[in-house]
C-alpha atoms as a PDB file:
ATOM      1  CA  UNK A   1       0.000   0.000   0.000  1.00  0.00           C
ATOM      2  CA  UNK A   2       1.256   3.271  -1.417  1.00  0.00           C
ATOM      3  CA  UNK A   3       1.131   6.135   1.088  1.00  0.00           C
ATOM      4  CA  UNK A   4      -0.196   8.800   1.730  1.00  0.00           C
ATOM      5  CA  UNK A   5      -3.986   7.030   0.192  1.00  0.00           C
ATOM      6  CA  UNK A   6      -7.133   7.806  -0.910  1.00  0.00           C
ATOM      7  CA  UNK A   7      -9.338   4.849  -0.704  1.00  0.00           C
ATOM      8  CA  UNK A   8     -12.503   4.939  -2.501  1.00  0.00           C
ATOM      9  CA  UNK A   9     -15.453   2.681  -0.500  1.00  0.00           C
ATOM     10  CA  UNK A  10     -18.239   2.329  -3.363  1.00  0.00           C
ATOM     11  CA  UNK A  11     -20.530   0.390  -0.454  1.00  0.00           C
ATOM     12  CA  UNK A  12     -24.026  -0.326  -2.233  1.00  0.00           C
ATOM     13  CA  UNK A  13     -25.082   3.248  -3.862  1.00  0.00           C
ATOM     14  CA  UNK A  14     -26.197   3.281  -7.058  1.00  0.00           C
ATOM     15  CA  UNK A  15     -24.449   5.550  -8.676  1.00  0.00           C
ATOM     16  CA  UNK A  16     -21.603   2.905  -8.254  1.00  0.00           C
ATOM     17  CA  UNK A  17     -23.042  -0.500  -9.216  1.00  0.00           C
ATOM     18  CA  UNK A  18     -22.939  -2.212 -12.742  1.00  0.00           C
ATOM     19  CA  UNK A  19     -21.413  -0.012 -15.161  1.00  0.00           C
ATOM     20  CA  UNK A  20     -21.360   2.664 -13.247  1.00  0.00           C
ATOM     21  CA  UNK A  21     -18.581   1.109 -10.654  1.00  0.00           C
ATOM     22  CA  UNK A  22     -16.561   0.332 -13.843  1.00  0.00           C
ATOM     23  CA  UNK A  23     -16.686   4.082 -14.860  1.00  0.00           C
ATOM     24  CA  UNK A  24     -16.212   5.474 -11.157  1.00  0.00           C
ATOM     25  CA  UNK A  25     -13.016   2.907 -10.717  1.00  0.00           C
ATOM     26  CA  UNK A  26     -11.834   4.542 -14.277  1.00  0.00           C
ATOM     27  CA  UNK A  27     -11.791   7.879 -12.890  1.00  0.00           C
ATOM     28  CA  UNK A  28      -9.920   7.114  -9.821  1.00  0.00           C
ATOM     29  CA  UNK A  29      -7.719   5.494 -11.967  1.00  0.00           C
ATOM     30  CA  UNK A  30      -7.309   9.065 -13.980  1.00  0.00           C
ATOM     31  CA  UNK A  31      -7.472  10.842 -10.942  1.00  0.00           C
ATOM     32  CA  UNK A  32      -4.045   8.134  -9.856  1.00  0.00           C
ATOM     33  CA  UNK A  33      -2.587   8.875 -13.333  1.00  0.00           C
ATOM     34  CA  UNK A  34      -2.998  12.748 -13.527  1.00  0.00           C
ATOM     35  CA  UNK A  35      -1.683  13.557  -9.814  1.00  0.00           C
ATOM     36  CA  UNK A  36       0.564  10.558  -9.028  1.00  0.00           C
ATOM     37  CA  UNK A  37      -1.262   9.971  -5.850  1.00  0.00           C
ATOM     38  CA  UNK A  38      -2.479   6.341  -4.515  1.00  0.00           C
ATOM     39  CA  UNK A  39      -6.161   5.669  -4.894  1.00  0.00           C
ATOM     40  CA  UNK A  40      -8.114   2.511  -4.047  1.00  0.00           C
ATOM     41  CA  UNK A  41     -11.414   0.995  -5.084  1.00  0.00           C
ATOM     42  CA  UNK A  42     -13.565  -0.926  -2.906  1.00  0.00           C
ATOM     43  CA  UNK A  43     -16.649  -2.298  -4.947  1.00  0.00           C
ATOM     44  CA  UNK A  44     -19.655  -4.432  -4.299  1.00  0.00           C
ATOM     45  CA  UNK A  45     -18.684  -7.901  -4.624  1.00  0.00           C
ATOM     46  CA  UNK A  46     -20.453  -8.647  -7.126  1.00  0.00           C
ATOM     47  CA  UNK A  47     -18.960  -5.714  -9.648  1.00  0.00           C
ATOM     48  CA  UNK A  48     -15.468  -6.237  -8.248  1.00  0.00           C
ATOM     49  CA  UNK A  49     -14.284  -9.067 -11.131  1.00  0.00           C
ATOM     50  CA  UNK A  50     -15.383  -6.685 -13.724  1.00  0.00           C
ATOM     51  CA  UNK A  51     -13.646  -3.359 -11.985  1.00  0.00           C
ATOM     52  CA  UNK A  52     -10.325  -5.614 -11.625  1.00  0.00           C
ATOM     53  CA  UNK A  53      -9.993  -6.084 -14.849  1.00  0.00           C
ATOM     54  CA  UNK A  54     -10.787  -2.504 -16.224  1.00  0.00           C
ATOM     55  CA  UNK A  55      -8.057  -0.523 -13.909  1.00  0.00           C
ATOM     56  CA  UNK A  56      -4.556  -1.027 -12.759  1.00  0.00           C
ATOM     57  CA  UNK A  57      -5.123   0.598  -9.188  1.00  0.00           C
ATOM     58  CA  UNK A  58      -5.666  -1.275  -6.512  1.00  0.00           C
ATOM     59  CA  UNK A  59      -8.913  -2.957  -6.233  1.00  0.00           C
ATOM     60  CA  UNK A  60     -10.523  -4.220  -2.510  1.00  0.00           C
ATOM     61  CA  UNK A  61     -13.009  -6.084  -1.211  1.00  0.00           C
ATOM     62  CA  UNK A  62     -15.204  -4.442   1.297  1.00  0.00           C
ATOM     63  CA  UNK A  63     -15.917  -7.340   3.258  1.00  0.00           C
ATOM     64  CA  UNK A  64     -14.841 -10.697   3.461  1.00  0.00           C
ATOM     65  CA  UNK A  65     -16.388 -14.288   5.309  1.00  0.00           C
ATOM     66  CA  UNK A  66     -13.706 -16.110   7.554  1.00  0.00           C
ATOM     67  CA  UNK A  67     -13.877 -19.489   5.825  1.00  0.00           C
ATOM     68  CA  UNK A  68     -11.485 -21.766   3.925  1.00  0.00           C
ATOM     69  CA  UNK A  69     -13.142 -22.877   0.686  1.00  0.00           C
ATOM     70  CA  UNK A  70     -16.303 -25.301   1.144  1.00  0.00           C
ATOM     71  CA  UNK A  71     -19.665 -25.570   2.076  1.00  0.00           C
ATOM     72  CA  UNK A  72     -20.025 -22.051   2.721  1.00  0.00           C
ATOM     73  CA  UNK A  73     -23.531 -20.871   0.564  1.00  0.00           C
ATOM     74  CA  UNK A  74     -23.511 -17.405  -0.333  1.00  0.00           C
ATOM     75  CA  UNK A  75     -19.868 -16.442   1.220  1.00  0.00           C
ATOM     76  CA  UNK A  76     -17.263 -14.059  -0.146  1.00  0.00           C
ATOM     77  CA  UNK A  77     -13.945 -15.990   0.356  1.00  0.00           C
ATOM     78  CA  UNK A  78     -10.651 -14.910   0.195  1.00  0.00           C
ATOM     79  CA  UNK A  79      -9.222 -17.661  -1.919  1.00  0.00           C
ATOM     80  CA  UNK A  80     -11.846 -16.237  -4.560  1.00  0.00           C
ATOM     81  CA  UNK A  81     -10.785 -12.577  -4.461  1.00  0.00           C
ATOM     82  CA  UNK A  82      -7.239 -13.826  -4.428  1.00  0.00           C
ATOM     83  CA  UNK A  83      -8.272 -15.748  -7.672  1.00  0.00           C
ATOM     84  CA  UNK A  84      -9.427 -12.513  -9.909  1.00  0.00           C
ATOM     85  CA  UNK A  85      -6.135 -10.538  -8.440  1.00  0.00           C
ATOM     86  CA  UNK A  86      -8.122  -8.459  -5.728  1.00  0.00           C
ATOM     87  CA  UNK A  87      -5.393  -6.807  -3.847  1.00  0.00           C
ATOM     88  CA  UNK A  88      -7.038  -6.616  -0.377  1.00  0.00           C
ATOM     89  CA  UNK A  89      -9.963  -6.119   1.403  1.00  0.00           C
ATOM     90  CA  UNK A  90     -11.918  -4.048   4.042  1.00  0.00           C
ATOM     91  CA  UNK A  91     -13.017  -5.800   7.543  1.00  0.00           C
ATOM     92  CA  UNK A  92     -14.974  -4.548  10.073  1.00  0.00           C
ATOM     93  CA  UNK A  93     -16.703  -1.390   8.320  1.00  0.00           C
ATOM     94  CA  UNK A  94     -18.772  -0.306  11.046  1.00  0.00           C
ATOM     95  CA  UNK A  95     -21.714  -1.378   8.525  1.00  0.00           C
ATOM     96  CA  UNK A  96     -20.599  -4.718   8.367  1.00  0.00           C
ATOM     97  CA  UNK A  97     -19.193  -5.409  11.713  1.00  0.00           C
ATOM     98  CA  UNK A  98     -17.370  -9.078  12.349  1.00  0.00           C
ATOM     99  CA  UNK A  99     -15.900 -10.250  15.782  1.00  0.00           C
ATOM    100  CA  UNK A 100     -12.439 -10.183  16.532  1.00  0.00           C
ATOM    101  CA  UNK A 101     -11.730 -13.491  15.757  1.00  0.00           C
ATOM    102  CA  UNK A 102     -13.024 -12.950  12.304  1.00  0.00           C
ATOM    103  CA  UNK A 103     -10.848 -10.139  12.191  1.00  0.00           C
ATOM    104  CA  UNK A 104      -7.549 -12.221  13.202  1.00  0.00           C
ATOM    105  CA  UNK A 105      -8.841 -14.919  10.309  1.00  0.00           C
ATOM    106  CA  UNK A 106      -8.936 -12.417   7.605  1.00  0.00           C
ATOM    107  CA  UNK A 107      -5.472 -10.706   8.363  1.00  0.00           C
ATOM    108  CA  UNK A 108      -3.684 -13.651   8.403  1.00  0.00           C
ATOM    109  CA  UNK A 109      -5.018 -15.565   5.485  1.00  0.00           C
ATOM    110  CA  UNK A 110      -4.775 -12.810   3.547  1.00  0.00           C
ATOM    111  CA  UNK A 111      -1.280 -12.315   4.170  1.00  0.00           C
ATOM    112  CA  UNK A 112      -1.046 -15.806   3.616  1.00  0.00           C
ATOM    113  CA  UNK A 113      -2.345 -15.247   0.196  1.00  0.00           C
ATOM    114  CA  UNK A 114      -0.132 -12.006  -0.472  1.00  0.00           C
ATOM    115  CA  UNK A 115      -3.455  -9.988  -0.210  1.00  0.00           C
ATOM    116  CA  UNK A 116      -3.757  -6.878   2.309  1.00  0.00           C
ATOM    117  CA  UNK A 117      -6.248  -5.664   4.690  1.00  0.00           C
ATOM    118  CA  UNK A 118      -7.663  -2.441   6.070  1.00  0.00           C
ATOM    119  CA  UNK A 119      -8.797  -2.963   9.261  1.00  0.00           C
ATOM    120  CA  UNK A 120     -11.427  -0.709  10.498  1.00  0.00           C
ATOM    121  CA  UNK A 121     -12.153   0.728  14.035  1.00  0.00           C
ATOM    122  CA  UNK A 122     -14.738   2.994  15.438  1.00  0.00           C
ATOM    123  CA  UNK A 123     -12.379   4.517  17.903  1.00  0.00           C
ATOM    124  CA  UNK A 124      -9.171   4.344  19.308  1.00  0.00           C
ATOM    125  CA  UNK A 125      -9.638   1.121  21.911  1.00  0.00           C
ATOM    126  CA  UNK A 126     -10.738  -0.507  18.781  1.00  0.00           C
ATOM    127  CA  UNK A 127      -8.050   1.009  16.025  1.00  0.00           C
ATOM    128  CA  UNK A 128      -4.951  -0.172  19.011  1.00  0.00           C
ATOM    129  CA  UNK A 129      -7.029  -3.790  19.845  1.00  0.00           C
ATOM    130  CA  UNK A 130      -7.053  -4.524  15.682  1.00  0.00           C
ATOM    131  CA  UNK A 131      -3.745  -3.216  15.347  1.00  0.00           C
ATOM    132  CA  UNK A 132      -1.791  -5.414  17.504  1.00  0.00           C
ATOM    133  CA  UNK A 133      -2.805  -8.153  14.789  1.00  0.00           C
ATOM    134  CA  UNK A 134      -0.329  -5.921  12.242  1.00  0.00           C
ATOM    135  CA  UNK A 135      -3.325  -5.023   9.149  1.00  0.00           C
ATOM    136  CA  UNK A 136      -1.475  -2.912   6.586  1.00  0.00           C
ATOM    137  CA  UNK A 137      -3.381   0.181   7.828  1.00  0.00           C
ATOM    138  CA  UNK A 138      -6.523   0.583  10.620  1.00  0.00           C
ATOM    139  CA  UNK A 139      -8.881   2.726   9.166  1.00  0.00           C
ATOM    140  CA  UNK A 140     -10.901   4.706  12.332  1.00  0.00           C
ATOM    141  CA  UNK A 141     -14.008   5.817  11.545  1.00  0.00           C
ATOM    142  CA  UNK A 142     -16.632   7.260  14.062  1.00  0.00           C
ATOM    143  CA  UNK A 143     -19.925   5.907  12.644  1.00  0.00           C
ATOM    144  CA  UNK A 144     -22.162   8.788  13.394  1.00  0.00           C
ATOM    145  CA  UNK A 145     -20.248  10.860  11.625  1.00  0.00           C
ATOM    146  CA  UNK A 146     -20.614   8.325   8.906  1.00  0.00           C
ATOM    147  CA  UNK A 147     -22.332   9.842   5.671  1.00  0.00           C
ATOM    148  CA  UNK A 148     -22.539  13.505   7.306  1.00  0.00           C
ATOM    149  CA  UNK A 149     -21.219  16.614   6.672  1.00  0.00           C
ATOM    150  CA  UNK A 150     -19.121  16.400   9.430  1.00  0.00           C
ATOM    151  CA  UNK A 151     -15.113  15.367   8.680  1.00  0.00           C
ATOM    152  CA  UNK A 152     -14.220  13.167  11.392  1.00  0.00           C
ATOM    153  CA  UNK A 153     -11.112  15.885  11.209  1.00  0.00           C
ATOM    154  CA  UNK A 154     -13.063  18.797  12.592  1.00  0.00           C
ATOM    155  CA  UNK A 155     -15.535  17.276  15.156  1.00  0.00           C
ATOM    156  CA  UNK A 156     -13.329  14.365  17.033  1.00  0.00           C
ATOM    157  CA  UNK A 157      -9.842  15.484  16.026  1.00  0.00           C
ATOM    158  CA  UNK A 158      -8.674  13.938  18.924  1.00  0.00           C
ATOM    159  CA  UNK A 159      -9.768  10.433  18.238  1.00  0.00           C
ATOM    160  CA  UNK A 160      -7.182  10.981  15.013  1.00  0.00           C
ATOM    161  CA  UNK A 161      -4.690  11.946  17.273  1.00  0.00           C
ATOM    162  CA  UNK A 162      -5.092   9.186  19.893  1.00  0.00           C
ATOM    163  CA  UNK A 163      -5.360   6.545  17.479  1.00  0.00           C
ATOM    164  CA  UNK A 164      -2.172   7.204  15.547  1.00  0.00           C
ATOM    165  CA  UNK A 165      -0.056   7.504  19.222  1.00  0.00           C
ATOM    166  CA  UNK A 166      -1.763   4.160  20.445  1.00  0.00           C
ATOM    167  CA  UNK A 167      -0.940   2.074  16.869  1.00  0.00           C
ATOM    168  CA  UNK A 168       2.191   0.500  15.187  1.00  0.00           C
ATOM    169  CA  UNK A 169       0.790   0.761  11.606  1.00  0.00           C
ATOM    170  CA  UNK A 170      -0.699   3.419   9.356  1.00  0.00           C
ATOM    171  CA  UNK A 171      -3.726   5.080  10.351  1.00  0.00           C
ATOM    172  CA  UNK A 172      -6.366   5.969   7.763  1.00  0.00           C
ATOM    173  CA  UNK A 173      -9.788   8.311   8.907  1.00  0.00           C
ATOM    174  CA  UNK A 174     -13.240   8.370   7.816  1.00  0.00           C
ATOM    175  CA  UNK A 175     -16.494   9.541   8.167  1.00  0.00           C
ATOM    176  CA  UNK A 176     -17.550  12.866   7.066  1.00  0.00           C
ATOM    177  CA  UNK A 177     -14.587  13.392   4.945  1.00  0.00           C
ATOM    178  CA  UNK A 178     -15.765  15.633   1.775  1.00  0.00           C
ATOM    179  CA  UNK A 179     -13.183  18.509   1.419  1.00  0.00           C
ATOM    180  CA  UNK A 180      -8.949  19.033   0.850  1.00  0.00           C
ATOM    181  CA  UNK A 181      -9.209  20.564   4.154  1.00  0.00           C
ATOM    182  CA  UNK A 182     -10.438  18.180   5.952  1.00  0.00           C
ATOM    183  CA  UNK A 183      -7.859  15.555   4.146  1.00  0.00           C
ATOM    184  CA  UNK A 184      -5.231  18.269   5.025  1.00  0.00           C
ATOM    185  CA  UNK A 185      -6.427  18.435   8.715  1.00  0.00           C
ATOM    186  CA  UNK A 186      -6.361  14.467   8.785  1.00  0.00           C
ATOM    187  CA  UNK A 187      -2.986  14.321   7.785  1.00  0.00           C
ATOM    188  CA  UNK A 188      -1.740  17.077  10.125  1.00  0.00           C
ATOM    189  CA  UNK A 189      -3.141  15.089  13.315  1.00  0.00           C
ATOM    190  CA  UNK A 190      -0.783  11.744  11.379  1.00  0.00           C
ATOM    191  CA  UNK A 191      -3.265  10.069   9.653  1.00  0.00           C
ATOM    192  CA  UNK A 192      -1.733   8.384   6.308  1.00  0.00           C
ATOM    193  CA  UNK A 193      -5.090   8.420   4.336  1.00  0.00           C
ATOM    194  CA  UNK A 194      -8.380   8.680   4.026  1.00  0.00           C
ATOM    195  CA  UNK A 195     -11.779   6.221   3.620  1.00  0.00           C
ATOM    196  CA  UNK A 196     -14.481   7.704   1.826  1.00  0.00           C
ATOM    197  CA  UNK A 197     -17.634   6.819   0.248  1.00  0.00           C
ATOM    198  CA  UNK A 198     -20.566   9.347  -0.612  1.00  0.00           C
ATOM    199  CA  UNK A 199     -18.115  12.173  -0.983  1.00  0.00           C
ATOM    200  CA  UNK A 200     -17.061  10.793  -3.627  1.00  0.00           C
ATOM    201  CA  UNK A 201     -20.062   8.179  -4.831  1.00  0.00           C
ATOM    202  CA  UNK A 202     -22.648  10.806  -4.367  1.00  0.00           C
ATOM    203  CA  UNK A 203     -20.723  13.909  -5.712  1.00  0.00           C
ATOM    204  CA  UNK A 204     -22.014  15.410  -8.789  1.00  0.00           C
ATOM    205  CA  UNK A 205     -18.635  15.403 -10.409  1.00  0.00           C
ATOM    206  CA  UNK A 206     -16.903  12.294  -8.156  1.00  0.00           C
ATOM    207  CA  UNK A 207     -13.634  12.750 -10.506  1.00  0.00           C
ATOM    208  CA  UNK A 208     -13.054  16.450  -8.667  1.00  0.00           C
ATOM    209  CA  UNK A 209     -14.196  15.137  -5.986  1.00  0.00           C
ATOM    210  CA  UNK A 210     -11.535  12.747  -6.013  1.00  0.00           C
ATOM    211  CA  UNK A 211      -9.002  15.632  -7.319  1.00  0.00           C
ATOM    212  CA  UNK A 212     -10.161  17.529  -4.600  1.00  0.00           C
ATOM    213  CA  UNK A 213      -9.410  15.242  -1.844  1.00  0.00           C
ATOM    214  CA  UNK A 214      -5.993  14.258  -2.973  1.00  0.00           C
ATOM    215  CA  UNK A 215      -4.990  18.049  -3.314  1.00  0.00           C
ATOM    216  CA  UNK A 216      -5.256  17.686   0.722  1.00  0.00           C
ATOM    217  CA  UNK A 217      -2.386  15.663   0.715  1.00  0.00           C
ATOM    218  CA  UNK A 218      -0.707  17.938  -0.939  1.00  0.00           C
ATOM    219  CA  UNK A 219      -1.380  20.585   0.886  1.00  0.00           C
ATOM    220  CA  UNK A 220      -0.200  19.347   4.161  1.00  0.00           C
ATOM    221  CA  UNK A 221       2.984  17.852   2.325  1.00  0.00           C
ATOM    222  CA  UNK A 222       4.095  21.605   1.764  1.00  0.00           C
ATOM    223  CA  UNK A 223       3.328  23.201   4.817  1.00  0.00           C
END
């Protein structure tokens, strides 16, 4: 994982499913190509074959079942994203919340299978438990600032800054994130990214959107 990241959660709008996650994963891919900055896709699983082969970014999972292939009806394994060349996945998205066992499963088969994971964590207890299991980044996301207007950045700065002292590994923030300045904010308090969804998804133009946000890393890179 290329830092600092923009990762792109797609979750189950429709302006992102079918065709339409194919076009949004091109222009992150443009928006990757234009600026030089990392940018990842996290589809529905059912779009996600078709969106790995149409981009060269990095493509993820937003949630994955802790099973080994089998009897298993209706699961997302693994084994199967590792298959199409998925290069990670999401776990524990506060809208898709797994135990921490299921947590522990999924980091170390994927790293088992050379895939990585972004751990996510609703506060800082949370971000330091999942950490100690060594994800490639913990992404902390207060959830009822999830889908707001409120950055995460402005309203519970401190839960940025707590998290990234109490972790060995890179911290990514969520919820509320719309702006460059509240990316630049982010990375001020040491976060290494940000997790998005209807900022992007929902935006009337989600390529400047997407411009938009990575011009916050920017930003803080040159104060």
């Amino acid at each position: 994982m290329e830092l600092p990241v923009l990762v792109v959660n797609f979750k189950a709008y429709p302006q992102s499913m079918g065709k339409k996650a194919v076009e949004l994963a091109l222009e992150a891919e443009k928006v990757r190509d234009e600026t030089g900055a990392s940018v990842i896709v996290a589809p529905n699983a059912v779009d996600i074959v078709k969106v790995r082969e149409a981009v060269d970014i990095p493509v993820y999972a937003q949630h994955v079942d802790a099973y080994r292939p089998g009897a298993h009806t209706g699961s997302v394994l693994l084994e199967m994203l590792a298959e199409w060349g998925v290069d990670g996945t999401l776990i524990n998205h506060s809208e898709r919340q797994v135990n921490f066992s299921w947590v522990e499963y999924v980091i170390q088969r994927s790293r088992e299978l050379g895939m990585e994971v972004i751990a996510c964590a609703p506060d800082e207890p949370v971000a330091r438990a999942v950490s100690e299991l060594q994800p490639n980044a913990v992404a902390v996301e207060p959830p009822e600032l999830i889908g707001t207007n409120v950055s995460v950045s402005r309203a519970k700065p401190d839960v940025i800054r707590k998290s990234v002292e109490a972790v060995s590994v890179p911290v990514l923030v969520g919820a509320g994130v719309k702006t460059s300045e509240d990316v630049r904010r982010a990375v001020e308090l040491g976060a290494q990214g940000v997790l998005v969804a209807s900022g992007v998804v929902k935006a009337k133009d989600p390529y400047g959107a997407m411009l938009s946000l990575v011009e916050g890393f920017t930003r803080a890179q040159q104060q």
